[in-house]
Protein backbone atom coordinates (compact mmCIF):
# COMPACT_ATOMS: atom_id res chain seq x y z
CA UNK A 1 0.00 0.00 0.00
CA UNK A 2 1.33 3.63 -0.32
CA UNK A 3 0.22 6.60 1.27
CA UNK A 4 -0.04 10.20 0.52
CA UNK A 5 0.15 12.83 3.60
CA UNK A 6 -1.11 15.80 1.50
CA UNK A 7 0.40 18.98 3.77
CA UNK A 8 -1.07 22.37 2.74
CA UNK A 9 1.69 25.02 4.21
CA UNK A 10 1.60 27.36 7.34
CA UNK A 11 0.30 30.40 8.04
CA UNK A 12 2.80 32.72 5.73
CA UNK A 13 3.22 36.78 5.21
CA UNK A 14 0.62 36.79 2.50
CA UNK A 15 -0.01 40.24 0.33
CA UNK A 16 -3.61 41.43 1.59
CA UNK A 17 -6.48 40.77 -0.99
CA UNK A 18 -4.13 39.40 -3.23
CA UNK A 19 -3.97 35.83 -5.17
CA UNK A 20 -1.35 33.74 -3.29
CA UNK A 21 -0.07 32.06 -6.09
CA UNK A 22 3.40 32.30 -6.22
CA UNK A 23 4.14 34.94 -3.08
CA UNK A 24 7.49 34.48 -2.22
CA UNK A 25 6.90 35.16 1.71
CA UNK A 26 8.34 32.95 4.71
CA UNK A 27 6.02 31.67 7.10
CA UNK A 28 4.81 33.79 10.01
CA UNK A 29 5.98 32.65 13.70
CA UNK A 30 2.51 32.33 14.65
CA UNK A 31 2.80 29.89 11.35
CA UNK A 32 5.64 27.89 12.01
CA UNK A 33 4.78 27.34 15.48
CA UNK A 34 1.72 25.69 13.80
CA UNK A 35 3.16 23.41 11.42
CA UNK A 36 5.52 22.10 14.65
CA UNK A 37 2.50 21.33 16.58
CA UNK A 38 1.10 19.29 13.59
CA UNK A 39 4.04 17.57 12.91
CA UNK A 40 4.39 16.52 16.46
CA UNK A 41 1.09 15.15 16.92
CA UNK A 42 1.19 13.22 13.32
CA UNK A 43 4.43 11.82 14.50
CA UNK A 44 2.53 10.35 17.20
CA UNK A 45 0.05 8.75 14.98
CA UNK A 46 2.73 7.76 12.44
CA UNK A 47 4.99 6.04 15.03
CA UNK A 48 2.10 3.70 15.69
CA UNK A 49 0.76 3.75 12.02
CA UNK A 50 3.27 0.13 10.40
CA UNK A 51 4.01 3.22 7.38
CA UNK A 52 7.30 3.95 6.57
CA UNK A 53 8.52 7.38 5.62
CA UNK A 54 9.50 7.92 1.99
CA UNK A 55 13.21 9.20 2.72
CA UNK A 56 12.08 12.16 0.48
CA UNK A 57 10.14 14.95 1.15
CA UNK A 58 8.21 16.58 -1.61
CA UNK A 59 7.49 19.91 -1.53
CA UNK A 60 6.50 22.88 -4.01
CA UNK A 61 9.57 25.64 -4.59
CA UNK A 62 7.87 28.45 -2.77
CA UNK A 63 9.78 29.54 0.38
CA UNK A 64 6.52 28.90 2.85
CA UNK A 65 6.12 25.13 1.85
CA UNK A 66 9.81 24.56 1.58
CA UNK A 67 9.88 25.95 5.32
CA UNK A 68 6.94 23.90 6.07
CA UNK A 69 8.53 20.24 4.74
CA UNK A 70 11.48 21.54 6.81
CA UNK A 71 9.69 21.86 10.13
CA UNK A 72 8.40 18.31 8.95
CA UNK A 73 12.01 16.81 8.42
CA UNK A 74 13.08 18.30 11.77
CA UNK A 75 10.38 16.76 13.88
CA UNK A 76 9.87 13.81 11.84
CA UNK A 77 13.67 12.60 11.71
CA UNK A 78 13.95 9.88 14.40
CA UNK A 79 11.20 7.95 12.18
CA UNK A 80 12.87 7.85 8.84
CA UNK A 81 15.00 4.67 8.03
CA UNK A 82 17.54 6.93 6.28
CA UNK A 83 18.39 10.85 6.78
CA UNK A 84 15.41 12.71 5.32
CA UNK A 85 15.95 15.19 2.20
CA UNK A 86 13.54 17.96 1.37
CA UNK A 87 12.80 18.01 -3.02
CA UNK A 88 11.25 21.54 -4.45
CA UNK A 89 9.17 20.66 -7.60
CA UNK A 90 7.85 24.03 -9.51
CA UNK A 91 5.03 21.02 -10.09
CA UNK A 92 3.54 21.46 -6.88
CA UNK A 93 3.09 24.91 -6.84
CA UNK A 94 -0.20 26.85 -6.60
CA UNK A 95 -2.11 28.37 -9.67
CA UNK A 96 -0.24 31.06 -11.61
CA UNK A 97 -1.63 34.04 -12.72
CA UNK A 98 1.35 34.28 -15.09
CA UNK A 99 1.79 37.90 -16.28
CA UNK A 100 0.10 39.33 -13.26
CA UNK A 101 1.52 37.16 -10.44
CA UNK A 102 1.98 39.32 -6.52
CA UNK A 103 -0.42 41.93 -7.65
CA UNK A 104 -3.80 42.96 -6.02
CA UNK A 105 -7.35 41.51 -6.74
CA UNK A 106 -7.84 45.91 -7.76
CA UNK A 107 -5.05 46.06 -9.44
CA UNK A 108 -5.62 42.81 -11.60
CA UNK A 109 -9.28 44.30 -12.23
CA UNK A 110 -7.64 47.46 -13.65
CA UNK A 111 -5.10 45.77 -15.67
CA UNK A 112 -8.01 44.17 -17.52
CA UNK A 113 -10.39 47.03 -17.75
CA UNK A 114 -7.05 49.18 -19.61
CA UNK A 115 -7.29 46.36 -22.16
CA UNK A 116 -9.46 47.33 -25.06
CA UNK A 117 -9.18 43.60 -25.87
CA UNK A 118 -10.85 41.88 -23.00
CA UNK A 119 -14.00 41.44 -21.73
CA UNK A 120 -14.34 42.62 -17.95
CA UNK A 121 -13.78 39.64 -15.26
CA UNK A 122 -16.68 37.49 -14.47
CA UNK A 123 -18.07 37.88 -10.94
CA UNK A 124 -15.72 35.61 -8.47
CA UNK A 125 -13.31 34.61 -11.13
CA UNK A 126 -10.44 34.09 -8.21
CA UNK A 127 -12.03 30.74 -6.71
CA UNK A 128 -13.61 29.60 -9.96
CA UNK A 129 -12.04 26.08 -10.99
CA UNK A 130 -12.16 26.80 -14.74
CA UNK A 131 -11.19 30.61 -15.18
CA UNK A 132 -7.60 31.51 -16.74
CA UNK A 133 -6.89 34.92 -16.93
CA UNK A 134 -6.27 35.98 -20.32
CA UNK A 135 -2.89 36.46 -19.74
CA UNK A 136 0.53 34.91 -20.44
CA UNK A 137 1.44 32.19 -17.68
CA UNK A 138 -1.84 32.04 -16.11
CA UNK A 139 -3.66 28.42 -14.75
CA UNK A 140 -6.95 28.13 -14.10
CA UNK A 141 -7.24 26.33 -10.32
CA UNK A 142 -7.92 22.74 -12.73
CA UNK A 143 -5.10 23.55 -14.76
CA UNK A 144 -2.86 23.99 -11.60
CA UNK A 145 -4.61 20.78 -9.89
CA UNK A 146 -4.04 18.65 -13.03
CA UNK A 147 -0.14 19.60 -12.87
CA UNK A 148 0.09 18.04 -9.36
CA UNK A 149 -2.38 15.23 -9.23
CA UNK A 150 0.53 14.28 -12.14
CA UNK A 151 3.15 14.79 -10.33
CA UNK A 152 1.82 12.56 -7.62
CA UNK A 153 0.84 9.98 -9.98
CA UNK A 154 4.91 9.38 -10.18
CA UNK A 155 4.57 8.66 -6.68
CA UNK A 156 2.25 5.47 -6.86
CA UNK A 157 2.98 2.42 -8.13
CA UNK A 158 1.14 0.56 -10.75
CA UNK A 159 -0.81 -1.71 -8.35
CA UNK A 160 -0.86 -0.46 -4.33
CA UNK A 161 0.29 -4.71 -3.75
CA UNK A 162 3.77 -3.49 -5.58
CA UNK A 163 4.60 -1.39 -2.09
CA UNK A 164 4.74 -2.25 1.13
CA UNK A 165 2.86 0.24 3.68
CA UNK A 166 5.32 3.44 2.63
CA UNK A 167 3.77 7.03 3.27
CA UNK A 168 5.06 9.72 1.00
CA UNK A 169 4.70 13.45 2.26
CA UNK A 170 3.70 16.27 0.09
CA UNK A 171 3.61 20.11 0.99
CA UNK A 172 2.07 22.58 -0.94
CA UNK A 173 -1.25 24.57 -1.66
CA UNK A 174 -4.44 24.32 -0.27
CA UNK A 175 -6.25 25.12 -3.57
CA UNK A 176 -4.25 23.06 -6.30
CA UNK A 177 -4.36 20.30 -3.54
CA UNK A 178 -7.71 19.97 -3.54
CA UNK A 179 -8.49 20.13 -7.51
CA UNK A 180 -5.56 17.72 -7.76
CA UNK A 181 -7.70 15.47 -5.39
CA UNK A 182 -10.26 15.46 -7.85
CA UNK A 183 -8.43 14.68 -10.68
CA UNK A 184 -7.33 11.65 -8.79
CA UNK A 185 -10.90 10.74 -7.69
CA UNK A 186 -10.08 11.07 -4.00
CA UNK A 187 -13.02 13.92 -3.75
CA UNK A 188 -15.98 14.91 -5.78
CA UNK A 189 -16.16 17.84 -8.00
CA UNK A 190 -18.87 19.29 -5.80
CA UNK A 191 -16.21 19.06 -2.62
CA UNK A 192 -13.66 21.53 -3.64
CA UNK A 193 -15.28 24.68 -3.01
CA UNK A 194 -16.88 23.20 0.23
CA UNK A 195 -13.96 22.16 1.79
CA UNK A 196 -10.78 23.44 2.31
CA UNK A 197 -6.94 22.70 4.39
CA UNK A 198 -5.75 23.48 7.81
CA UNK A 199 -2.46 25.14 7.78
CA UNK A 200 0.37 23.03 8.05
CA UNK A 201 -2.04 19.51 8.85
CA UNK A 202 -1.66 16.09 7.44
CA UNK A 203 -4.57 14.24 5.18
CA UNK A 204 -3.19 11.30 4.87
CA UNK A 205 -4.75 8.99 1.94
CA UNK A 206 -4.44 5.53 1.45
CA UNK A 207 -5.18 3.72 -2.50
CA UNK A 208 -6.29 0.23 -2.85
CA UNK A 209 -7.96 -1.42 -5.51
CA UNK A 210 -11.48 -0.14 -5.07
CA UNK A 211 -10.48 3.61 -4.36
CA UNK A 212 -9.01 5.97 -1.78
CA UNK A 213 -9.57 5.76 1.82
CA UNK A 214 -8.73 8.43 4.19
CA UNK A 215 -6.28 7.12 7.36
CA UNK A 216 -5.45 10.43 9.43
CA UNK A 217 -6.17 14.09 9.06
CA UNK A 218 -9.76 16.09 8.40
CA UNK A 219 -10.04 18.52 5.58
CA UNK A 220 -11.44 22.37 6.79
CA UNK A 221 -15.06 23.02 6.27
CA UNK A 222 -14.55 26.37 3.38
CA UNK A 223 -15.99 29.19 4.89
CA UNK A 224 -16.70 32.65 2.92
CA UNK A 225 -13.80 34.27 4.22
CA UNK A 226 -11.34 31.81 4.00
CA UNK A 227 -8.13 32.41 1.58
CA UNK A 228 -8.29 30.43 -1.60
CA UNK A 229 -4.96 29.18 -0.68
């Protein structure tokens, strides 16, 4: 069997009322001290768990997962067979807004009303799964979630009876997470705008023959005012 621990990162020095996307911020204290907590009490669940610890870490290349797969490695290193290493894949990253990447939700707006070309931006266009802004670089969220449910398909084996029990982790973005998760088929369609990731928490998924089954962790409950990342 192998299983995924799907990490979304801490609490990080995010731009106000702007898309996260590829911020290059550190995590805040208030977020680190998080992510230790959460690695501490998986640790607890994992020493008990029979799952052995992929000796790599995957993470995405932005400085607040990197930090957060660190934190991980730190706490996590008396339960690896071999010293842990942390991997940055640009793969795991969250959606781009290409051109426009690190500017404001306004400022975006005003970009695209300057543009005799374009058509004003429909109505919630930042958390809709199929929007790409018309602009070089830019994902829509199922673009994004397609580039990392591939990149964890290199993770899995053919058949889950090719593996013993290992557990691979995975840090990155709340929202490419979760449409990655339903390009795999762990989650409905209908589940990624309802739910969402606690910062720096494990959901640990196990695949067998007739699916996905969920061993540790609880994804967030979305609420209005929750960041898309």
């Amino acid at each position: 069997m192998v299983a995924l621990a799907l990490i979304r990162h801490g609490e990080y020095a995010q731009l106000a009322d702007t898309p996260s996307a590829l911020q290059p911020y550190p995590l805040t204290e208030k977020g680190a001290h998080e992510v230790r907590e959460q690695a501490r009490q998986f640790g607890a669940w994992l020493a008990t768990s029979g799952y052995q610890l992929s000796a790599e870490i995957h993470c995405s290349t932005l400085l607040r997962a990197w930090q957060t797969a660190d934190i991980y490695r730190e706490e996590l290193t008396p339960l690896f067979a071999e010293p842990p290493r942390l991997r940055s894949f640009s793969a795991l990253c969250e959606r781009s807004v290409g051109a426009l990447a690190n500017l404001s939700v306004e400022e975006i707006e005003r970009i695209v009303t300057l543009d005799p070309r374009l058509a004003p931006l429909p109505k919630g266009w930042k958390s809709t799964s199929d929007f790409r802004l018309p602009f070089d670089g830019a994902e829509s969220l199922l673009d994004a979630g397609e580039r990392v449910a591939a990149h964890l398909q290199t993770l899995l084996p053919p058949s889950p009876r090719l593996a013993g029990k290992q557990l691979q982790l995975i840090v990155g973005h709340g929202a490419s997470i979760r449409h990655a998760a339903y390009h795999l088929n762990v989650i409905p369609f209908s589940d990624i705008k309802r739910l969402s990731m606690f910062h720096g928490h494990p959901v640990v998924f196990e695949r067998h023959h007739q699916g996905w089954s969920r061993l540790y962790g609880n994804w967030k409950q979305r609420q209005s005012a929750d960041p898309l990342d």
